[in-house]
N, C-alpha and C. Protein backbone atom coordinates (compact mmCIF):
# COMPACT_ATOMS: atom_id res chain seq x y z
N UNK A 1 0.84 -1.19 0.00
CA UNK A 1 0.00 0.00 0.00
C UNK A 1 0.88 1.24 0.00
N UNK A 2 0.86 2.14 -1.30
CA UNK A 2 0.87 3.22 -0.65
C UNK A 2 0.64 4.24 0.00
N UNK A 3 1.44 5.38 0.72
CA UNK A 3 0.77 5.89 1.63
C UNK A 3 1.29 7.41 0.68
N UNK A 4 0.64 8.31 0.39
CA UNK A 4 0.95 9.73 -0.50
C UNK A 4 -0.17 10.54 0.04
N UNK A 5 0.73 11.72 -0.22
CA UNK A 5 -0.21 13.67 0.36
C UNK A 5 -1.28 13.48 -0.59
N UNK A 6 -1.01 13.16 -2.29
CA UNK A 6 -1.85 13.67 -3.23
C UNK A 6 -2.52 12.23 -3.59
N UNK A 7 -3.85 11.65 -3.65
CA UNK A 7 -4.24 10.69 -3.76
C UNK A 7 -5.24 10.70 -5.01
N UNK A 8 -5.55 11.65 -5.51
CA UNK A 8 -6.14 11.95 -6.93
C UNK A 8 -5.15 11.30 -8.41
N UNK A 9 -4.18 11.66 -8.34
CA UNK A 9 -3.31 11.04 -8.96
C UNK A 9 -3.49 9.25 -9.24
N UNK A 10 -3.44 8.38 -8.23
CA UNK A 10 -3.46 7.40 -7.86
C UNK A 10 -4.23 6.65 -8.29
N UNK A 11 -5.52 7.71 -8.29
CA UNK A 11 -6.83 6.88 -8.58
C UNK A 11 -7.41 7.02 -9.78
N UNK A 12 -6.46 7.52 -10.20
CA UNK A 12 -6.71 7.31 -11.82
C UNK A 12 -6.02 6.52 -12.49
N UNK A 13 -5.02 5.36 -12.12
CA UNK A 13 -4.17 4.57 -13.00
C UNK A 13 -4.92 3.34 -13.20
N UNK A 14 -6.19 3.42 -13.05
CA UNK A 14 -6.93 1.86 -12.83
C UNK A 14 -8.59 2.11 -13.11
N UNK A 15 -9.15 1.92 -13.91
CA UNK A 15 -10.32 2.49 -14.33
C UNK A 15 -11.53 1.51 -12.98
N UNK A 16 -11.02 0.80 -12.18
CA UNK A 16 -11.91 0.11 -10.89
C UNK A 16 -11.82 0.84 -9.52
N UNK A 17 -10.49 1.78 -9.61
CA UNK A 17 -10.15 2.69 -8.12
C UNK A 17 -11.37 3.29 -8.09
N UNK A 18 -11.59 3.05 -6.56
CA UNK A 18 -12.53 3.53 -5.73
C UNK A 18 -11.95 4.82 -4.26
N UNK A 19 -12.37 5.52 -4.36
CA UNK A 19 -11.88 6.18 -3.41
C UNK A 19 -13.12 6.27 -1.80
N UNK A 20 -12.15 5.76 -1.11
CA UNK A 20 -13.37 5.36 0.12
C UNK A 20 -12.52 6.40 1.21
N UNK A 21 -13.59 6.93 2.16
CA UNK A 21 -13.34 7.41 3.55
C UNK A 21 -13.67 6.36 4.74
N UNK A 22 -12.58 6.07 5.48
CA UNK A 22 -12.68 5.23 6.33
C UNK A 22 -12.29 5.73 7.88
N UNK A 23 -12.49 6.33 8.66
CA UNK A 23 -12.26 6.41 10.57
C UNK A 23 -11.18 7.77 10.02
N UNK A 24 -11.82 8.64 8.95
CA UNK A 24 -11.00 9.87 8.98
C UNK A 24 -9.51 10.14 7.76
N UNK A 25 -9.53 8.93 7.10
CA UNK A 25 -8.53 8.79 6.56
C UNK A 25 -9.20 8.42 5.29
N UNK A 26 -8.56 8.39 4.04
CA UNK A 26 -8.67 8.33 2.54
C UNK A 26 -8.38 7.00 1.86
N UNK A 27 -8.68 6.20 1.67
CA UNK A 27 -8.18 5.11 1.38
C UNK A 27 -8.65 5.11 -0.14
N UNK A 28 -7.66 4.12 -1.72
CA UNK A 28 -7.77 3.95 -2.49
C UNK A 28 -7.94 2.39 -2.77
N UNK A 29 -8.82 1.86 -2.66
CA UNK A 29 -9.39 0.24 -3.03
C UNK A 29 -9.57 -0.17 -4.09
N UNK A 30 -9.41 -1.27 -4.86
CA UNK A 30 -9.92 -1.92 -6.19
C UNK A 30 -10.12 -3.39 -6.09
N UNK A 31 -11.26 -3.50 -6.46
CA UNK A 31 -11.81 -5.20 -6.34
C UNK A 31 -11.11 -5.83 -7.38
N UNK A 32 -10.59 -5.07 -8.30
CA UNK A 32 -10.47 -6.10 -9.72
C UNK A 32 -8.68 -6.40 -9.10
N UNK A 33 -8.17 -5.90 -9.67
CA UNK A 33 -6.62 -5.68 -9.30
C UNK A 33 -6.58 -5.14 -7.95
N UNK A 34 -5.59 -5.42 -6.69
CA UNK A 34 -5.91 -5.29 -5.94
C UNK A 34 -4.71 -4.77 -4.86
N UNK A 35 -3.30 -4.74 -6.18
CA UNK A 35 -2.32 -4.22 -6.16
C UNK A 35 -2.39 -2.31 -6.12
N UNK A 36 -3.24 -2.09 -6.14
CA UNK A 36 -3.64 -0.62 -6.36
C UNK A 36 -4.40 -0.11 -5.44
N UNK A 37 -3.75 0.02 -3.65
CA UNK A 37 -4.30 0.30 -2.52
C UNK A 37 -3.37 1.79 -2.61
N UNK A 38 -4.19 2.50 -1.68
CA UNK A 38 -3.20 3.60 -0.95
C UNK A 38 -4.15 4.64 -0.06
N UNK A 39 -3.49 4.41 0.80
CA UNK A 39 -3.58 5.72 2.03
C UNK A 39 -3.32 7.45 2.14
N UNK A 40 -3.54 7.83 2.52
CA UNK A 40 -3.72 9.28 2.68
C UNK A 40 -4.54 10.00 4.24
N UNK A 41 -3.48 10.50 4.73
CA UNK A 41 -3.85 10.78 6.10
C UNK A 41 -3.86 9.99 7.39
C-alpha cells in the first residue's frame, strides 16, 4: 500500500479505483486488481 499527500493522482491509474473514507482517513481500493491500494492521512 501506498501511503501519499496527493491521492487523486493514484486513482486514476486503474479504471476500478474507488476512493473510500474510512475512521478519517482516505483510502484507495480496487476489487479487480488489488495491487492498487493507498492511504492518505
Amino acid at each position: 500500500m501506498k501511503i501519499r499527500n496527493s491521492i487523486r493522482a493514484l486513482a486514476t491509474r486503474h479504471r476500478a479505483n474507488k476512493v473510500v473514507r474510512r475512521r478519517g482517513r482516505i483510502y484507495i481500493i480496487n476489487k479487480v486488481n488489488r495491487r492498487f491500494k493507498a492511504r492518505q492521512g
